[in-house]
N, C-alpha and C. Protein backbone atom coordinates (compact mmCIF):
# COMPACT_ATOMS: atom_id res chain seq x y z
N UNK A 1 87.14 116.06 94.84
CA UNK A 1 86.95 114.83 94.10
C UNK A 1 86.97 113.65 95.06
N UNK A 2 86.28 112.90 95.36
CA UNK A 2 86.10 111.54 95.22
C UNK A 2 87.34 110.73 95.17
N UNK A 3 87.59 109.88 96.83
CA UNK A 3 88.97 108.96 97.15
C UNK A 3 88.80 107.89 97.27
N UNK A 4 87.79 107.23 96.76
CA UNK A 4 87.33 105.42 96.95
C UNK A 4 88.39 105.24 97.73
N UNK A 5 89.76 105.23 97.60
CA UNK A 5 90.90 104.68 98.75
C UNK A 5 90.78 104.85 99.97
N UNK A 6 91.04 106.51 100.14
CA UNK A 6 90.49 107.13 101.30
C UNK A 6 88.69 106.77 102.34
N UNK A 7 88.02 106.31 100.84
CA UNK A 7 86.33 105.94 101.94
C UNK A 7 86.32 104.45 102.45
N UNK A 8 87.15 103.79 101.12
CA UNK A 8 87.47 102.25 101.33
C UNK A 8 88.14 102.21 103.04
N UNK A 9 88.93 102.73 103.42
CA UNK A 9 90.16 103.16 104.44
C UNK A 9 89.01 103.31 105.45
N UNK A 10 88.47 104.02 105.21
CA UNK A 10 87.75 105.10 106.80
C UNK A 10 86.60 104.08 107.14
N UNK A 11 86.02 103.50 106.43
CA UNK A 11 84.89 102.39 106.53
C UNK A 11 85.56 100.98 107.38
N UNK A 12 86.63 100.61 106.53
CA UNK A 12 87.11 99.75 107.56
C UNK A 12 88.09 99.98 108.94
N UNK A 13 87.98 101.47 108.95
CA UNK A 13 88.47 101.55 110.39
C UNK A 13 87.05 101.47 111.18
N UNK A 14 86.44 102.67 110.37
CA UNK A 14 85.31 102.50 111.58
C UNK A 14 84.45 101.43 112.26
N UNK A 15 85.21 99.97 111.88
CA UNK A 15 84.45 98.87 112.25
C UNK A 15 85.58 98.15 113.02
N UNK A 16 86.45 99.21 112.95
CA UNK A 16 87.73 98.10 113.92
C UNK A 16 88.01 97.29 113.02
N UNK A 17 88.70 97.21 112.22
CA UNK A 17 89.12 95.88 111.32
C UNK A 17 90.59 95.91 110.78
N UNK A 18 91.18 95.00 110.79
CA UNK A 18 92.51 95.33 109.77
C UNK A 18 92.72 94.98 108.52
N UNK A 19 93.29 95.05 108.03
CA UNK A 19 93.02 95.11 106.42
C UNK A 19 92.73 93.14 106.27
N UNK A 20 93.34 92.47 107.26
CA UNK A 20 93.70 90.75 106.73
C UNK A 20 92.26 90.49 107.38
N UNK A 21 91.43 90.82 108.78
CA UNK A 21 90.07 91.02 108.78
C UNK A 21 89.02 91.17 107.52
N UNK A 22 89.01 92.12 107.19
CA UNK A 22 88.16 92.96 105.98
C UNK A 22 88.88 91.93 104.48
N UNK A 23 89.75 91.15 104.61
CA UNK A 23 90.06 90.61 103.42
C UNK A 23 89.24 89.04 103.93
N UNK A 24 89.14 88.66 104.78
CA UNK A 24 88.86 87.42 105.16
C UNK A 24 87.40 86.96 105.25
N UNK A 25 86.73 88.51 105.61
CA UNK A 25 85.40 88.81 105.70
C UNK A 25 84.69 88.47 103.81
N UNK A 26 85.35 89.29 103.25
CA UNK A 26 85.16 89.58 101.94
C UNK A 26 85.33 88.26 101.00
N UNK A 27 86.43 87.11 101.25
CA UNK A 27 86.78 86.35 100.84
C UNK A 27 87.64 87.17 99.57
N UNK A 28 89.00 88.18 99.79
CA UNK A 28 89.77 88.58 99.05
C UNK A 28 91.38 88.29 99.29
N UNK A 29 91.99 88.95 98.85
CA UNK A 29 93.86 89.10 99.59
C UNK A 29 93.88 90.03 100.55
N UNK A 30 94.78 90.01 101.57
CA UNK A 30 94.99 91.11 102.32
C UNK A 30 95.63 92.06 101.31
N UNK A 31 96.47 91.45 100.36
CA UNK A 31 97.21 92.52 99.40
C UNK A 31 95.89 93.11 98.50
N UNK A 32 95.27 92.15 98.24
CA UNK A 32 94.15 93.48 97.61
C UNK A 32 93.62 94.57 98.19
N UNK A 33 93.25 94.23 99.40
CA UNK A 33 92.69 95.37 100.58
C UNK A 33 93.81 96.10 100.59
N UNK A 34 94.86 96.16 100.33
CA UNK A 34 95.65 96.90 100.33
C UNK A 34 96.15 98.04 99.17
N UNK A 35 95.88 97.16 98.09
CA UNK A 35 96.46 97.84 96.88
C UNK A 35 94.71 98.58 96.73
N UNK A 36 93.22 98.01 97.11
CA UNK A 36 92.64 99.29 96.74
C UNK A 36 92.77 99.97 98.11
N UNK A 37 93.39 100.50 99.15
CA UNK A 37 93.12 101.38 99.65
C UNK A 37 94.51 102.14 99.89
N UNK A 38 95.19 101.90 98.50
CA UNK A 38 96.52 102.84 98.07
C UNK A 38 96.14 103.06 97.18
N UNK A 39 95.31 102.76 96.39
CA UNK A 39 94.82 103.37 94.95
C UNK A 39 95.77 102.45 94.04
N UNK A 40 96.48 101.40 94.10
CA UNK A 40 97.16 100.97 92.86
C UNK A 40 96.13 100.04 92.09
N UNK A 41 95.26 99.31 92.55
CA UNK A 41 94.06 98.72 92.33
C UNK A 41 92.66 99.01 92.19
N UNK A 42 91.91 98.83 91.71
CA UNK A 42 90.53 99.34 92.22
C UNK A 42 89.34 98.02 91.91
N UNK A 43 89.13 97.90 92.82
CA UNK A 43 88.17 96.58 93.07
C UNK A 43 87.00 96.39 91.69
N UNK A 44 86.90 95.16 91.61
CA UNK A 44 85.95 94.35 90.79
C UNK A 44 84.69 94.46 90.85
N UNK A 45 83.90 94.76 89.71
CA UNK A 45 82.17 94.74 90.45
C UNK A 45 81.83 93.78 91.69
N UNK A 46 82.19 92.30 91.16
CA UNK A 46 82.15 91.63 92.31
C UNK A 46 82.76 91.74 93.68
N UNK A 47 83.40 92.60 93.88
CA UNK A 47 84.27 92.98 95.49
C UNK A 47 83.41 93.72 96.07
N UNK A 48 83.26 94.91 94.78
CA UNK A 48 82.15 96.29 94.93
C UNK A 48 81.31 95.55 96.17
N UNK A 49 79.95 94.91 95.37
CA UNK A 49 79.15 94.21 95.77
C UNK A 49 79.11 93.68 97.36
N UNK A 50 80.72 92.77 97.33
CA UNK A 50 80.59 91.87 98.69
C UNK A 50 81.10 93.43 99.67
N UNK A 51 82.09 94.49 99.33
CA UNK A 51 82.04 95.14 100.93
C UNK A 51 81.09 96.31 100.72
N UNK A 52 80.00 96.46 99.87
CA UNK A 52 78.87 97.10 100.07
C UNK A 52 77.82 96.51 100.91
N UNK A 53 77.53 95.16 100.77
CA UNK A 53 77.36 94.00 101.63
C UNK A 53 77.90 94.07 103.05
N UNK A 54 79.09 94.10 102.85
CA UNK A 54 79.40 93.81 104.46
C UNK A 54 79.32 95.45 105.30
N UNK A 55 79.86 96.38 104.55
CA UNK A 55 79.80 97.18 105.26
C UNK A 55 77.79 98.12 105.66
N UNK A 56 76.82 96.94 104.92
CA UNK A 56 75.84 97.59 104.87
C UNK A 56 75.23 99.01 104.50
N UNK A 57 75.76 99.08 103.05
CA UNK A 57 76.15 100.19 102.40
C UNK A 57 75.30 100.17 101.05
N UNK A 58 74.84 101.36 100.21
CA UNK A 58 74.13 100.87 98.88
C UNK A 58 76.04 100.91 97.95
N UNK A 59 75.62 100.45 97.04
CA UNK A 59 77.08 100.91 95.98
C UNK A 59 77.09 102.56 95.79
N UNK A 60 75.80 103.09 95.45
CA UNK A 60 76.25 104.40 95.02
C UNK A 60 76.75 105.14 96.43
N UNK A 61 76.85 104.95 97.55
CA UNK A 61 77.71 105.53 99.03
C UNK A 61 78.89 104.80 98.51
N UNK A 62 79.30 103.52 98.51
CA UNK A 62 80.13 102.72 98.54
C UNK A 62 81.23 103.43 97.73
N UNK A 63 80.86 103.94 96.51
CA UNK A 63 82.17 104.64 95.04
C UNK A 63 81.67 106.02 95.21
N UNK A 64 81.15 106.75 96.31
CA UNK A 64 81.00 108.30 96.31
C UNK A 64 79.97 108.95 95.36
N UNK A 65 79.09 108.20 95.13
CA UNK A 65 77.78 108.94 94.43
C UNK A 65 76.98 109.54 95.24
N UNK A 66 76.55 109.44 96.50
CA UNK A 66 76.15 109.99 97.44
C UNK A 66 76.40 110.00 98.75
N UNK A 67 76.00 111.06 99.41
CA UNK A 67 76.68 110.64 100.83
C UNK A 67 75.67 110.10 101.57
N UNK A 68 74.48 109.40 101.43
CA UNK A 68 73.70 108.73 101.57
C UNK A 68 73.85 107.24 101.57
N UNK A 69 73.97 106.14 103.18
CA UNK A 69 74.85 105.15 102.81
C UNK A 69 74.13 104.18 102.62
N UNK A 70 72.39 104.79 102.23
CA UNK A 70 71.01 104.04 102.15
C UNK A 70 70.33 104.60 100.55
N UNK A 71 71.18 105.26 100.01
CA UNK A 71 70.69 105.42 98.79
C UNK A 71 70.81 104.02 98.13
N UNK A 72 69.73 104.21 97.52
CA UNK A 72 69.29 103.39 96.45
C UNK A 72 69.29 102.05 96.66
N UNK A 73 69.15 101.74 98.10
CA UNK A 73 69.46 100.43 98.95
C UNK A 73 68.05 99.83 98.96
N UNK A 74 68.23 98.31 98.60
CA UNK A 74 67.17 97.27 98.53
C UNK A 74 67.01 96.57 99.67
């Protein structure tokens, strides 16, 4: 099954970032970047959006619909 926490997590390592980075980028909390990549939270369409955006990602890679990180990308 599918860890949005865990892909949320591995995406912003793989860019070198720390969570107050990737929150600053995004225009979020560091505590949000935090609570979704513990799973107590789970981000807003609008968050969706901005780190599908930043991480240059479609949404359906972004929430584990494919492992394709150019599916369905405009």
């Amino acid at each position: 099954m599918f860890d949005f926490s865990t892909h949320l997590k591995s995406l912003r390592q793989s860019k070198n970032l720390t969570q107050k980075q990737l929150a600053t980028e995004i225009n979020v909390s560091e505590r949000g970047i935090q609570n979704y990549e513990t799973g107590i939270r789970k981000p807003t369409y609008d968050i969706l959006i901005a780190l599908a955006d930043y991480f240059d990602v479609s949404l359906d890679y972004l929430v584990g619909r494919t492992n394709n990180p150019n599916s369905h990308k405009s």
